[in-house]
N, C-alpha and C. Protein backbone atom coordinates (compact mmCIF):
# COMPACT_ATOMS: atom_id res chain seq x y z
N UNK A 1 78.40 23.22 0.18
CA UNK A 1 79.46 22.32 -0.25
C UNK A 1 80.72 23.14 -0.51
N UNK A 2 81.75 22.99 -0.11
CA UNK A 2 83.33 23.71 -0.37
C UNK A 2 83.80 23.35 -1.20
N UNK A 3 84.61 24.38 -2.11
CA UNK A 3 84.82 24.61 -3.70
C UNK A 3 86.32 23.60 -3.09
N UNK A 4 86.76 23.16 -4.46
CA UNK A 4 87.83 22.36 -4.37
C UNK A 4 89.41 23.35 -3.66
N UNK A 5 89.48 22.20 -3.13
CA UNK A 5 91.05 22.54 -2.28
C UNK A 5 92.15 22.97 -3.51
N UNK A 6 92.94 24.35 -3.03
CA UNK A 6 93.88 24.34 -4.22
C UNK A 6 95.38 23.70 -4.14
N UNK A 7 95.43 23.33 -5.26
CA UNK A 7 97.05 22.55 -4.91
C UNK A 7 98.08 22.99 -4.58
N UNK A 8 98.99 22.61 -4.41
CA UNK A 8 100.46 23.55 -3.68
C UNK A 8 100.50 23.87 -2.31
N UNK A 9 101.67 25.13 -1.49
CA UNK A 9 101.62 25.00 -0.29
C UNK A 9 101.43 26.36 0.21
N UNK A 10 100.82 26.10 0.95
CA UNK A 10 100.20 27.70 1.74
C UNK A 10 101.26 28.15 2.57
N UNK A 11 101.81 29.43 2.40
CA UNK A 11 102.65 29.99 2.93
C UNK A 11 101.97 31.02 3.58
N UNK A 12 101.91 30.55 5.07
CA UNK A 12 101.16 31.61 6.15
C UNK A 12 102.37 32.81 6.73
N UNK A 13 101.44 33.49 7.03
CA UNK A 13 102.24 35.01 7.69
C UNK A 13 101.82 36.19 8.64
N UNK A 14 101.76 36.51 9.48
CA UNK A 14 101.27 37.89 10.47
C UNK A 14 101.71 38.92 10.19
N UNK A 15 101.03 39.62 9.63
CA UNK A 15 101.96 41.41 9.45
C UNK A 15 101.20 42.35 9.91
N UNK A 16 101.70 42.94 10.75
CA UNK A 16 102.14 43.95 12.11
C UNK A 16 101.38 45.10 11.42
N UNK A 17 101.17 45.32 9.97
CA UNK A 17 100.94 46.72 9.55
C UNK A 17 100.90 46.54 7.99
N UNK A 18 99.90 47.20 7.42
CA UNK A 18 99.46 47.54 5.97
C UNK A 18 100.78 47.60 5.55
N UNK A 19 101.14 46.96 4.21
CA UNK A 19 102.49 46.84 3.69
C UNK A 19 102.68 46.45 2.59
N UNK A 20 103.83 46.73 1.26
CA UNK A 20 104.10 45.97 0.17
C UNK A 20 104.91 45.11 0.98
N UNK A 21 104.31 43.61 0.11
CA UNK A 21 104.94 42.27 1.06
C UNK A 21 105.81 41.93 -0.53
N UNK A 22 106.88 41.21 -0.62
CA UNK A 22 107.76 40.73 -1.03
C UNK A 22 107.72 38.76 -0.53
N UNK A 23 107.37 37.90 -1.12
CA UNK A 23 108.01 36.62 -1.05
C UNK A 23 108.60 35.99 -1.56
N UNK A 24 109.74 35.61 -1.90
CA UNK A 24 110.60 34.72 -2.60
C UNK A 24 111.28 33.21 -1.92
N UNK A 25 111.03 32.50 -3.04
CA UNK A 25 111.21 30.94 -3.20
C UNK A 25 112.62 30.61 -3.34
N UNK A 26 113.28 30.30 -2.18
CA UNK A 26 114.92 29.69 -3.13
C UNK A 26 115.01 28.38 -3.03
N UNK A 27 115.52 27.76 -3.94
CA UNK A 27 116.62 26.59 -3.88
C UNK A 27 117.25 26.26 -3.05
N UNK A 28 118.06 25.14 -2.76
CA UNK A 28 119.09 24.96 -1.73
C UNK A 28 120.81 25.55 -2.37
N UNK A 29 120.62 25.79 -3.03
CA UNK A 29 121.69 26.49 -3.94
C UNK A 29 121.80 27.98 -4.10
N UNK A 30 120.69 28.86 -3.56
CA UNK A 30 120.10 30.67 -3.41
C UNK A 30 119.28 30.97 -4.37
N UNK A 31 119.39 29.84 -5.55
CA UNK A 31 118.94 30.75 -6.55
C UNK A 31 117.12 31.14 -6.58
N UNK A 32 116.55 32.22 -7.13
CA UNK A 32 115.62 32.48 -6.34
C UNK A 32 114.48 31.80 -8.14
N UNK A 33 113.90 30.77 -7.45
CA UNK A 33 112.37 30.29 -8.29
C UNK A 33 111.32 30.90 -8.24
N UNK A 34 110.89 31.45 -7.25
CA UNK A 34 109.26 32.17 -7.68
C UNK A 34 109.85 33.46 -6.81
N UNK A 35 108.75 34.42 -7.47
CA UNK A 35 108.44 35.53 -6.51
C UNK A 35 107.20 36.06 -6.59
N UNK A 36 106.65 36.19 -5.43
CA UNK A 36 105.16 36.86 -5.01
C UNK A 36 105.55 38.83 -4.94
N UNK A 37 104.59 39.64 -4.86
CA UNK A 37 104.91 40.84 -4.62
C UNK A 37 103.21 41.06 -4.33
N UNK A 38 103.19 41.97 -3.56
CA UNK A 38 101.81 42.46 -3.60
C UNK A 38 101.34 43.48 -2.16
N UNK A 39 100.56 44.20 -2.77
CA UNK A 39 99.62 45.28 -1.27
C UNK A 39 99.18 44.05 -0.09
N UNK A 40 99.03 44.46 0.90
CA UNK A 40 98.38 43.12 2.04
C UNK A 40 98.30 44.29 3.13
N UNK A 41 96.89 44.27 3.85
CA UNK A 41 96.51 44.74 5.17
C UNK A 41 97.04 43.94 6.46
N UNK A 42 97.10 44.40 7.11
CA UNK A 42 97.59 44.09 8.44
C UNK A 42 96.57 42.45 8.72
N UNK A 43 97.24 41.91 9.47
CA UNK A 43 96.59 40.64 9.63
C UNK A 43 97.00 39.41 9.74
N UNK A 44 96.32 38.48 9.67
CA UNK A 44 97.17 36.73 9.33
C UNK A 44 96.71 36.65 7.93
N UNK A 45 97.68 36.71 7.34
CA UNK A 45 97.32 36.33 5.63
C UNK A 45 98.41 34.78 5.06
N UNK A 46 97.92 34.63 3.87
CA UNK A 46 98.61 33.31 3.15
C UNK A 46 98.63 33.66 1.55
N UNK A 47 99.77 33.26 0.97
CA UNK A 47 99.91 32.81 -0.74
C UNK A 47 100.44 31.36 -0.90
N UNK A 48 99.39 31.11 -1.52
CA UNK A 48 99.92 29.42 -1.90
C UNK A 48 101.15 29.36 -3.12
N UNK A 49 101.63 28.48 -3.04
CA UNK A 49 102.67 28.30 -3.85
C UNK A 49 102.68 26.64 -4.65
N UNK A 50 102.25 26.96 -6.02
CA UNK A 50 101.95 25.52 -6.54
C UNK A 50 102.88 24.68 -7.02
N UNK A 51 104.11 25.31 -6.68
CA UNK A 51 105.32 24.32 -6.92
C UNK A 51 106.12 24.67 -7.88
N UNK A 52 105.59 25.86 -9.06
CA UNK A 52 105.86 26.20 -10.39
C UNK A 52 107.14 27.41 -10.15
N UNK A 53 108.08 27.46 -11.02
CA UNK A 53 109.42 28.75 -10.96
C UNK A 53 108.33 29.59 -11.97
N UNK A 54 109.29 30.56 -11.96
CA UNK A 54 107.77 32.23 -12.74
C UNK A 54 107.98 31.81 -14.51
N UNK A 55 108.47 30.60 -14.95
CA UNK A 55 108.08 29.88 -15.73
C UNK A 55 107.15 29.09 -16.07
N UNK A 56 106.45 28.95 -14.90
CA UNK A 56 105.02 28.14 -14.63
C UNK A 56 105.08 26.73 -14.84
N UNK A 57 106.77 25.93 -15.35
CA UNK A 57 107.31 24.87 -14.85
C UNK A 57 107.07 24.48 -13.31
N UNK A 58 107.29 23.23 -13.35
CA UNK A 58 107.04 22.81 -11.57
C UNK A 58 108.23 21.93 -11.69
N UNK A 59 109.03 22.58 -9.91
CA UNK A 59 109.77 22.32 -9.86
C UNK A 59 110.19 20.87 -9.03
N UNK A 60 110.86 20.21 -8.88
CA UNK A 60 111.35 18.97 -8.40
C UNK A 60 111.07 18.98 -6.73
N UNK A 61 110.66 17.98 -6.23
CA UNK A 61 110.13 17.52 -4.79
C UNK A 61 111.74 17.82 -3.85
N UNK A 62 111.82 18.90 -2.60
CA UNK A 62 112.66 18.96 -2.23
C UNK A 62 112.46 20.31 -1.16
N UNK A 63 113.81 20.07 -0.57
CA UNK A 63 113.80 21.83 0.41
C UNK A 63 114.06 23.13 -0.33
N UNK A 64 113.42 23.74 -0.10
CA UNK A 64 113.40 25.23 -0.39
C UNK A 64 113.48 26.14 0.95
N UNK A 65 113.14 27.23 0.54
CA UNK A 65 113.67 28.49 1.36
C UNK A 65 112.87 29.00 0.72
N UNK A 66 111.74 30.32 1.80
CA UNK A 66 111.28 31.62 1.63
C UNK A 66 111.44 32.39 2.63
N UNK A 67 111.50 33.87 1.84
CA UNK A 67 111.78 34.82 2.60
C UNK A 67 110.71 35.49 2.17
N UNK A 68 110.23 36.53 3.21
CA UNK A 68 109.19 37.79 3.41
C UNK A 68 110.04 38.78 3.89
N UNK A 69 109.63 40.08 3.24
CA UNK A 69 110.00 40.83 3.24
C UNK A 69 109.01 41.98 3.23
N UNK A 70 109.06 42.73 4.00
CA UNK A 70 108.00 44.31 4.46
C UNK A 70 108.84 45.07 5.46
N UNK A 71 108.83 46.65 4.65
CA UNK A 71 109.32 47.60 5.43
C UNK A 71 110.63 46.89 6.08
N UNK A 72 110.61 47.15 7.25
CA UNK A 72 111.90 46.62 8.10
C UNK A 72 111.88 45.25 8.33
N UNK A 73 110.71 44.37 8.56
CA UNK A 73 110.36 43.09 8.22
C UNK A 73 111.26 42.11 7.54
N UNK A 74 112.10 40.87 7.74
CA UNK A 74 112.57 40.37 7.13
C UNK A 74 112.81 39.13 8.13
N UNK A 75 112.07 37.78 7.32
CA UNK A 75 112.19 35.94 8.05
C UNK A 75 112.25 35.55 6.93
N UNK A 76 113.08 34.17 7.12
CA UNK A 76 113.44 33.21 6.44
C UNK A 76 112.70 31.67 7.05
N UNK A 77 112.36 30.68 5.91
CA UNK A 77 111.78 29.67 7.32
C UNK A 77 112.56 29.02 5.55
N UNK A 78 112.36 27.59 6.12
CA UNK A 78 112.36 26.27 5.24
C UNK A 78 111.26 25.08 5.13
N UNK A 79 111.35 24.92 4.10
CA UNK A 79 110.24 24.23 3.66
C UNK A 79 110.78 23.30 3.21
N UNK A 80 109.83 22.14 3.04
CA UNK A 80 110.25 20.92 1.91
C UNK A 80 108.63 20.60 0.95
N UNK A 81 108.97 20.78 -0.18
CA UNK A 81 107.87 20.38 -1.41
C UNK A 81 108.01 18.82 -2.26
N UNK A 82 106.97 18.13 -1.68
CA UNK A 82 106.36 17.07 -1.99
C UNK A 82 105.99 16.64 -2.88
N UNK A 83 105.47 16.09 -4.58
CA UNK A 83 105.00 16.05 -4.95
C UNK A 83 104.50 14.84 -5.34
């Protein structure tokens, strides 16, 4: 039986090479709401994002912006959060 689904949105990614990864959450305004940081092996990896600023508030249903960041590495995509 599969353990419960976690809430929020999975932010998928491919990285080329063992790396400190950098992700950050913006606003439609720049300002930056969450940030991820962490070691990650080469691969297809994901961090979910439960909607919360690093206040652990959750923020309002709308478009956002993340960026990844590794080594020379650097995308931007857009999102929109639902709630």
């Amino acid at each position: 039986r599969p353990g419960p689904v976690p809430r929020g949105t999975v932010i998928g990614f491919d990285l080329p090479f063992d790396s400190d990864i950098r992700r950050s959450i913006y606003n439609v305004l720049g300002q930056t709401v969450r940030t991820f940081r962490g070691q990650y092996q080469a691969g297809q990896r994901s961090v979910t994002w439960d909607g919360a600023d690093e206040s652990g508030i959750g923020v309002a249903s709308g478009v956002y912006f993340y960026r990844i960041t590794a080594k020379k590495f650097n995308d931007v995509k857009k999102m929109t959060l639902l709630k």
